[in-house]
PDB file of N, CA and C in Angstrom:
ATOM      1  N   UNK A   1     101.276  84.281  97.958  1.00  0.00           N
ATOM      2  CA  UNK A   1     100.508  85.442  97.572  1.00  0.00           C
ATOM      3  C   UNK A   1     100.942  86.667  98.390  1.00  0.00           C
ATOM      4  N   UNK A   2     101.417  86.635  99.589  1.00  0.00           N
ATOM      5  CA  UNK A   2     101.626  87.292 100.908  1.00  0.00           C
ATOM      6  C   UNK A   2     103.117  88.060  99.767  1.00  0.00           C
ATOM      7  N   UNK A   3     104.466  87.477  99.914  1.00  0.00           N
ATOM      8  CA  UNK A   3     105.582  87.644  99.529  1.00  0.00           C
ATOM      9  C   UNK A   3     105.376  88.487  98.154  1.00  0.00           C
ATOM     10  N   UNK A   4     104.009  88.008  97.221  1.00  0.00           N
ATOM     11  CA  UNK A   4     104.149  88.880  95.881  1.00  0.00           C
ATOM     12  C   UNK A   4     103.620  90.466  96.154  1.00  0.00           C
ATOM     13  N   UNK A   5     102.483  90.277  97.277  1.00  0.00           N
ATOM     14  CA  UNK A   5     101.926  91.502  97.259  1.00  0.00           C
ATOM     15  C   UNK A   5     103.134  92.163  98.024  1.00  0.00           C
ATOM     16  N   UNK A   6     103.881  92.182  98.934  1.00  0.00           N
ATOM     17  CA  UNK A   6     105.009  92.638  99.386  1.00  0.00           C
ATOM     18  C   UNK A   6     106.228  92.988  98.486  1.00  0.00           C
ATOM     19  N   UNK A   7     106.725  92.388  97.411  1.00  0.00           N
ATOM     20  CA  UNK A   7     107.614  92.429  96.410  1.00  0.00           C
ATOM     21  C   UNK A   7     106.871  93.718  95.410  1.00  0.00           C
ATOM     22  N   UNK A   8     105.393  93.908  94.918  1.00  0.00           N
ATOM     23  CA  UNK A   8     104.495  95.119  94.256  1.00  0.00           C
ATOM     24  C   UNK A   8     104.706  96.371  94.971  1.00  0.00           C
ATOM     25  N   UNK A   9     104.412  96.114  96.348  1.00  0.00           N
ATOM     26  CA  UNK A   9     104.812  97.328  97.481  1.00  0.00           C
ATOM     27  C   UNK A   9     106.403  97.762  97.380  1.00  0.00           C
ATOM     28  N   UNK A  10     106.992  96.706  97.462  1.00  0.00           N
ATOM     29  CA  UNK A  10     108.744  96.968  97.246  1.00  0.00           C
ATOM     30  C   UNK A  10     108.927  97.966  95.938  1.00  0.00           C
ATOM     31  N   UNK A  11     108.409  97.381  94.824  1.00  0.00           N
ATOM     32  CA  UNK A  11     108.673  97.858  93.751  1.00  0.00           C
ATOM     33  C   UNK A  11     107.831  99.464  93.227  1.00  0.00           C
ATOM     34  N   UNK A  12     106.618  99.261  94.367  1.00  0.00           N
ATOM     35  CA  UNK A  12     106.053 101.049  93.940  1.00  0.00           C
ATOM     36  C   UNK A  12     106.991 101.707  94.650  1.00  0.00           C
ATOM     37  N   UNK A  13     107.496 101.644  95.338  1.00  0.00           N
ATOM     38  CA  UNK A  13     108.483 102.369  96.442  1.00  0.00           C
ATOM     39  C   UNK A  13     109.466 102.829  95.470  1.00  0.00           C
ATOM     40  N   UNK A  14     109.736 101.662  95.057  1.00  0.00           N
ATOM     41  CA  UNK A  14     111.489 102.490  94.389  1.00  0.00           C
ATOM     42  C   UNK A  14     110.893 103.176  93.232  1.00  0.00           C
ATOM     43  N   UNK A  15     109.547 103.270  92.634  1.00  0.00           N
ATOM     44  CA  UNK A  15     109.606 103.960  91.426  1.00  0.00           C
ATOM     45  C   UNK A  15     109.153 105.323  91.998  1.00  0.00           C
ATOM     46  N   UNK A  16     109.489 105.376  93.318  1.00  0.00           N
ATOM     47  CA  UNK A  16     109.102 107.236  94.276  1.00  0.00           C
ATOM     48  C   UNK A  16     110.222 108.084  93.241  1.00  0.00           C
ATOM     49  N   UNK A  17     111.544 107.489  93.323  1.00  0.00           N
ATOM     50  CA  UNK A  17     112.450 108.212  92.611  1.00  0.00           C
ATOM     51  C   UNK A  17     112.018 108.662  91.263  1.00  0.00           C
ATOM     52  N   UNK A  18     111.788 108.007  90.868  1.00  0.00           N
ATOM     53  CA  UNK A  18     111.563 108.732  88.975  1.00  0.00           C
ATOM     54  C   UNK A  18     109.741 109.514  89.261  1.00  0.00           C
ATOM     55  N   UNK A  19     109.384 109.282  90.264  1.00  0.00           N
ATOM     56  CA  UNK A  19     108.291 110.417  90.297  1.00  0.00           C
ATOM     57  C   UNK A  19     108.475 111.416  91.199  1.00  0.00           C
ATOM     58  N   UNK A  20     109.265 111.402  91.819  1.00  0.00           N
ATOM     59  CA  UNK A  20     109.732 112.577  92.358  1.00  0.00           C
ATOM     60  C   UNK A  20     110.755 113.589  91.272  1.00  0.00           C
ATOM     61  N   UNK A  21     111.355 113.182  90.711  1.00  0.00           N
ATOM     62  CA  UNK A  21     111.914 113.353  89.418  1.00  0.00           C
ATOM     63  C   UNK A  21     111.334 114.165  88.418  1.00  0.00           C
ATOM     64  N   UNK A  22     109.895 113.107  87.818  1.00  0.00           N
ATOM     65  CA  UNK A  22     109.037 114.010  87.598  1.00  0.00           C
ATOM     66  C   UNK A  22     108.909 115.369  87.720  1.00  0.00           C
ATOM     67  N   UNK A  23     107.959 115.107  88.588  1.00  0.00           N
ATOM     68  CA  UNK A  23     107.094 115.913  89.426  1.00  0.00           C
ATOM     69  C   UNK A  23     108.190 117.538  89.497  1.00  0.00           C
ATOM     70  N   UNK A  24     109.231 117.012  89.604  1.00  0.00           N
ATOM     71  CA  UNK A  24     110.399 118.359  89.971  1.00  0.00           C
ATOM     72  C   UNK A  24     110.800 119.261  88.810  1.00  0.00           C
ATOM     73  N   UNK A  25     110.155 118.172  87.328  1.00  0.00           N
ATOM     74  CA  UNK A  25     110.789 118.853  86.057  1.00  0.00           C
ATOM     75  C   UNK A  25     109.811 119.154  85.870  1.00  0.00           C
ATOM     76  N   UNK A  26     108.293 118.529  86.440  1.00  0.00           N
ATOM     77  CA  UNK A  26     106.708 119.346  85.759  1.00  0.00           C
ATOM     78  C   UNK A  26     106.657 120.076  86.552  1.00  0.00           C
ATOM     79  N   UNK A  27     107.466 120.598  87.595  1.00  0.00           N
ATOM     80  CA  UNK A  27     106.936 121.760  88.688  1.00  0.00           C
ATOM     81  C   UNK A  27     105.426 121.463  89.322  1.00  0.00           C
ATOM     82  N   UNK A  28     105.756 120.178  89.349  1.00  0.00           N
ATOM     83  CA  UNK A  28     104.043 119.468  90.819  1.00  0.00           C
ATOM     84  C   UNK A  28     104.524 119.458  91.965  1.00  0.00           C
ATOM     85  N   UNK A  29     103.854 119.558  92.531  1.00  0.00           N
ATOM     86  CA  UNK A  29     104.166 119.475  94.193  1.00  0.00           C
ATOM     87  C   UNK A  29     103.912 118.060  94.526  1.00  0.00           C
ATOM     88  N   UNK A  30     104.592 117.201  95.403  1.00  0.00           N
ATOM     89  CA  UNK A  30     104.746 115.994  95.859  1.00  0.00           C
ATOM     90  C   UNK A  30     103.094 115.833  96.360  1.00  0.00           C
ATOM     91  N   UNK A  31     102.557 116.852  97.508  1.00  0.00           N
ATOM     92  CA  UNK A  31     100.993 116.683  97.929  1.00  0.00           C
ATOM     93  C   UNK A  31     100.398 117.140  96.533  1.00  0.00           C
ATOM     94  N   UNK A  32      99.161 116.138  95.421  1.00  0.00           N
ATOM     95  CA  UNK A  32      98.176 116.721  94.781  1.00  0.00           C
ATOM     96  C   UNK A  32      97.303 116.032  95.115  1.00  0.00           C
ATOM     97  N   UNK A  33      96.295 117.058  96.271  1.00  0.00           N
ATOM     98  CA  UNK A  33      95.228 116.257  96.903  1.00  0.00           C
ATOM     99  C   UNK A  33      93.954 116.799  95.740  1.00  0.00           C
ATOM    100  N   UNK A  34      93.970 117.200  94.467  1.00  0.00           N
ATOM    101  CA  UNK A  34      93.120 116.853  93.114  1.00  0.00           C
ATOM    102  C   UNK A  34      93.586 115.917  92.830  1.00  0.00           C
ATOM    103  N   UNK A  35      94.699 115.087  92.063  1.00  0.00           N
ATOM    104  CA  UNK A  35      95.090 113.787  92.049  1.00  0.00           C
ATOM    105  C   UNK A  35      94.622 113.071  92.980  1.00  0.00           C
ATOM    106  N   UNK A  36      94.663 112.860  94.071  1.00  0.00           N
ATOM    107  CA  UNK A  36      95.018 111.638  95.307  1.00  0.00           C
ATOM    108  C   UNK A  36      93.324 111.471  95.027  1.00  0.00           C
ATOM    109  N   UNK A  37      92.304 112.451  94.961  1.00  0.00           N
ATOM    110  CA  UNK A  37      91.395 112.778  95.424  1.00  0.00           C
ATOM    111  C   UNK A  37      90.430 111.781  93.726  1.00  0.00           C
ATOM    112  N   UNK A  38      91.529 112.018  92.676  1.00  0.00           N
ATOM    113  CA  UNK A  38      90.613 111.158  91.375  1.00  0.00           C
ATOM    114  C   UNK A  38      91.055 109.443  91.353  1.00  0.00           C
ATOM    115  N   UNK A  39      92.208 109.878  92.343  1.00  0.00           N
ATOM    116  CA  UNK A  39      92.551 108.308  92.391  1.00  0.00           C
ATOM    117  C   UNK A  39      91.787 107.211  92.919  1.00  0.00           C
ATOM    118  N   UNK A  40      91.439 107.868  94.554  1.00  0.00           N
ATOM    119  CA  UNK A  40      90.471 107.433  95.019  1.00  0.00           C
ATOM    120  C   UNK A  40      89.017 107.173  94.374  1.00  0.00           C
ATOM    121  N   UNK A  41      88.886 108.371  94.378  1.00  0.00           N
ATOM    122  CA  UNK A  41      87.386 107.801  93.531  1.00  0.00           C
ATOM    123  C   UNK A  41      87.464 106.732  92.378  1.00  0.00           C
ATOM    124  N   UNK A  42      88.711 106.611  91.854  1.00  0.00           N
ATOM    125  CA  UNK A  42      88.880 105.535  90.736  1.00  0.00           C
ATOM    126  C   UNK A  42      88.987 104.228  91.638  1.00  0.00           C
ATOM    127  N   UNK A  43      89.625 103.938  92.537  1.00  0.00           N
ATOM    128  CA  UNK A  43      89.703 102.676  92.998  1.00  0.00           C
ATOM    129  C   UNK A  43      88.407 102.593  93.539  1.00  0.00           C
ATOM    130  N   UNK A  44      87.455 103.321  94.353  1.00  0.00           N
ATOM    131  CA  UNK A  44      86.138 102.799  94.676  1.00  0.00           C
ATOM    132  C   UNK A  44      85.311 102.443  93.513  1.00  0.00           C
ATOM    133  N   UNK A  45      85.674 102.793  92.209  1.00  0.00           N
ATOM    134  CA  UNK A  45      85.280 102.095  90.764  1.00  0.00           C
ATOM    135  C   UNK A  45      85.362 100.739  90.517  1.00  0.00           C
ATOM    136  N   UNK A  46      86.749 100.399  90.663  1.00  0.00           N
ATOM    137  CA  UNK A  46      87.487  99.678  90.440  1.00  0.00           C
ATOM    138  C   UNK A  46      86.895  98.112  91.788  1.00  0.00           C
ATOM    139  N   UNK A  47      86.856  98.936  93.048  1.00  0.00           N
ATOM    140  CA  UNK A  47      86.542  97.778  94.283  1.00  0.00           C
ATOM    141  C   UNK A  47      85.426  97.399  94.053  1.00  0.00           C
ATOM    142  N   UNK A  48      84.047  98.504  93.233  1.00  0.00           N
ATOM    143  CA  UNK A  48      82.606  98.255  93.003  1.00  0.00           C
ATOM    144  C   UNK A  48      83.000  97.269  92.198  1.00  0.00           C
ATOM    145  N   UNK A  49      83.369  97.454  91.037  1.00  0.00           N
ATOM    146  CA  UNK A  49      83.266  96.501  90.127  1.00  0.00           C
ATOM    147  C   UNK A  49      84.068  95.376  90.218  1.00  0.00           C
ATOM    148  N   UNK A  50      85.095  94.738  91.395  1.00  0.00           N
ATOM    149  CA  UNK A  50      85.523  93.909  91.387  1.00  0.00           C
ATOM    150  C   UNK A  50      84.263  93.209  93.174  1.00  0.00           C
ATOM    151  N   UNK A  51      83.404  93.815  93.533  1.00  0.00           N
ATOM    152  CA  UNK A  51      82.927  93.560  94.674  1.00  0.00           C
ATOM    153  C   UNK A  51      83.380  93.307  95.884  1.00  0.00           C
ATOM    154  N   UNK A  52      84.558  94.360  95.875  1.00  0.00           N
ATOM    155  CA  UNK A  52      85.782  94.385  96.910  1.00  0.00           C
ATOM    156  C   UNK A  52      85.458  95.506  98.026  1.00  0.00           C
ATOM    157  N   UNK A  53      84.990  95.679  98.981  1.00  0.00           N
ATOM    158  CA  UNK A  53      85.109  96.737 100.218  1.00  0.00           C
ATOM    159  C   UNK A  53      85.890  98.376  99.691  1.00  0.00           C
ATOM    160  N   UNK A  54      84.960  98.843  99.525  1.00  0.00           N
ATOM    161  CA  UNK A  54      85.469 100.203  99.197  1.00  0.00           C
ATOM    162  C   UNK A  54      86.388 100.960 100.071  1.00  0.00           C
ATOM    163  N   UNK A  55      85.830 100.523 101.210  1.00  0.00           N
ATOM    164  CA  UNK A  55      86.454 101.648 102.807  1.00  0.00           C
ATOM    165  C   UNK A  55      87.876 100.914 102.764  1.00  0.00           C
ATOM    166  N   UNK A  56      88.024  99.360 102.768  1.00  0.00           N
ATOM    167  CA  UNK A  56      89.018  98.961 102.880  1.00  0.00           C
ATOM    168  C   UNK A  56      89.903  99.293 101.898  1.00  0.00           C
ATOM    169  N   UNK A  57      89.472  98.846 100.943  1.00  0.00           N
ATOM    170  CA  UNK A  57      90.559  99.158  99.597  1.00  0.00           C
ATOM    171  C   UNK A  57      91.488 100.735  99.403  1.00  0.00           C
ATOM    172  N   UNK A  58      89.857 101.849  99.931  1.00  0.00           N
ATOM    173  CA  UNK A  58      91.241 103.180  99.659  1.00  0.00           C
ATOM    174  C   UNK A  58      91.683 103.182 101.180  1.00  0.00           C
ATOM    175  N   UNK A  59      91.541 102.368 101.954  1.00  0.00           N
ATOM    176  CA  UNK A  59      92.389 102.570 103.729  1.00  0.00           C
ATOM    177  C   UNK A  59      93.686 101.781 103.159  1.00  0.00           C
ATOM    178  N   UNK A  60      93.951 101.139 101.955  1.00  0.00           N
ATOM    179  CA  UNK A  60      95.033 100.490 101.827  1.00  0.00           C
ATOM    180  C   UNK A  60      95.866 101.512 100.504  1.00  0.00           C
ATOM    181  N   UNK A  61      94.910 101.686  99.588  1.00  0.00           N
ATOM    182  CA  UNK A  61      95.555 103.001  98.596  1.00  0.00           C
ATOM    183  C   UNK A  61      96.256 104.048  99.262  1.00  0.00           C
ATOM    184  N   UNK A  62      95.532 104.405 100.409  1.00  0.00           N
ATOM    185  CA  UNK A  62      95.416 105.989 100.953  1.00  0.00           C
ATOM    186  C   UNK A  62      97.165 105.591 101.705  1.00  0.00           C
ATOM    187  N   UNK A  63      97.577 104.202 102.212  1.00  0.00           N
ATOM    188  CA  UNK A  63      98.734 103.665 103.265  1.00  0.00           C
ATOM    189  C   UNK A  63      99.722 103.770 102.208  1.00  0.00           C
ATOM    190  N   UNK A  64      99.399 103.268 101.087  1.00  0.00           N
ATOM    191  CA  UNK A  64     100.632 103.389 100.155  1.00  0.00           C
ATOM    192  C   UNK A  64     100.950 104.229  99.526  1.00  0.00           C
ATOM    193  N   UNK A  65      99.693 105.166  99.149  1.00  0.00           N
ATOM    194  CA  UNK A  65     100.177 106.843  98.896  1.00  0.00           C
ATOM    195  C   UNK A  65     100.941 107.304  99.677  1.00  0.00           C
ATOM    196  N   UNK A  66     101.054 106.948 101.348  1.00  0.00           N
ATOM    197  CA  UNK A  66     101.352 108.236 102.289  1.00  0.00           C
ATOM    198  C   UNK A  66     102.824 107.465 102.026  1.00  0.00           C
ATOM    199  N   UNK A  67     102.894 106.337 101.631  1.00  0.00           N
ATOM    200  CA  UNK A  67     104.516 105.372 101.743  1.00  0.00           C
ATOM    201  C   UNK A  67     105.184 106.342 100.675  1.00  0.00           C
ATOM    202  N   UNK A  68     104.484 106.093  99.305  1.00  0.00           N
ATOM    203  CA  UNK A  68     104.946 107.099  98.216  1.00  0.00           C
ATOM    204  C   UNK A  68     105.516 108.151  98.694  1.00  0.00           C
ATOM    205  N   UNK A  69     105.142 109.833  98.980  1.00  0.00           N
ATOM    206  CA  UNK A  69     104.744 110.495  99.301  1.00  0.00           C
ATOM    207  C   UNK A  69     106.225 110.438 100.437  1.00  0.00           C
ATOM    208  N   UNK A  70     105.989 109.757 101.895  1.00  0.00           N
ATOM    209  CA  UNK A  70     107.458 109.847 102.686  1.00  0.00           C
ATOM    210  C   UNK A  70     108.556 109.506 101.506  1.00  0.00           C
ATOM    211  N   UNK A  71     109.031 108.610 100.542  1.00  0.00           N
ATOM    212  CA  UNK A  71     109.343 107.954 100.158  1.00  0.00           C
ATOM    213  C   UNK A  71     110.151 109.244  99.939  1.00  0.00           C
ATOM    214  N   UNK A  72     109.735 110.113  98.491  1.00  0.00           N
ATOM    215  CA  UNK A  72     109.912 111.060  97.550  1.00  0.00           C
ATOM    216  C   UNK A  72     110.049 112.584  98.862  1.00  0.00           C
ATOM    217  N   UNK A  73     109.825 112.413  99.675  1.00  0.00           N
ATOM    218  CA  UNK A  73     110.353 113.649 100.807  1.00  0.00           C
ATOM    219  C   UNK A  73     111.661 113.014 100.751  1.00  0.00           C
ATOM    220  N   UNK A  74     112.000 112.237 101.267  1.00  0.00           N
ATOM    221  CA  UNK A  74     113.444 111.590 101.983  1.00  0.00           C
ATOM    222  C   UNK A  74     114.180 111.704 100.228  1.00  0.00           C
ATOM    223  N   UNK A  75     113.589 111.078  99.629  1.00  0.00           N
ATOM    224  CA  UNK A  75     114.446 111.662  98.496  1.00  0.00           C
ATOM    225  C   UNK A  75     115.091 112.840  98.193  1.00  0.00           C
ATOM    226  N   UNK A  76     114.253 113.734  98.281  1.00  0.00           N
ATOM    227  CA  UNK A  76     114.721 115.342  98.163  1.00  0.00           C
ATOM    228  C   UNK A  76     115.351 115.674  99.323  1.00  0.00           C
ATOM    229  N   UNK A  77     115.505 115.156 100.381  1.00  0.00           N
ATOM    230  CA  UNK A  77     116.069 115.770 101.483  1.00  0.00           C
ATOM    231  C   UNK A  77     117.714 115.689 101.076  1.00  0.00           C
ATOM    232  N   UNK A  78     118.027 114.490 100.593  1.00  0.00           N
ATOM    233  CA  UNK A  78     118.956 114.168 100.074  1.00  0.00           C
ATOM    234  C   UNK A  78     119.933 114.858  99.497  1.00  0.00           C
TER     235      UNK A  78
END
């Protein structure tokens, strides 16, 4: 279970490229703290209704956004 959730993390990572990509042809800025901000509130939806720890769940959303997010900087630095 350990190795799959690690292989999901692997795989949001590399899709930084085609949203950085995006984001560059919709003219978004890499930070949309209105996005980040509906996301969240969607996963505390999502943790209610699965009876999962809210605080925990976006302390783990919020880690893989910021992964995203470096991910798609280092991209453009490029």
């Amino acid at each position: 279970m350990d190795e799959m959730l690690i292989d999901l993390v692997e795989k949001r990572t590399l899709l930084a490229r085609d949203i950085v990509n995006a984001k560059l042809v919709l003219g978004i800025e890499i930070e949309d703290k209105k996005r980040e901000a509906y996301i969240h509130e969607k996963i505390k939806q999502i943790a209610r209704e699965k009876n999962i720890d809210e605080v925990s769940l976006t302390s783990i959303i919020k880690i893989l956004t910021d992964m995203s997010k470096k991910e798609q900087k280092k991209i453009l630095r490029r």
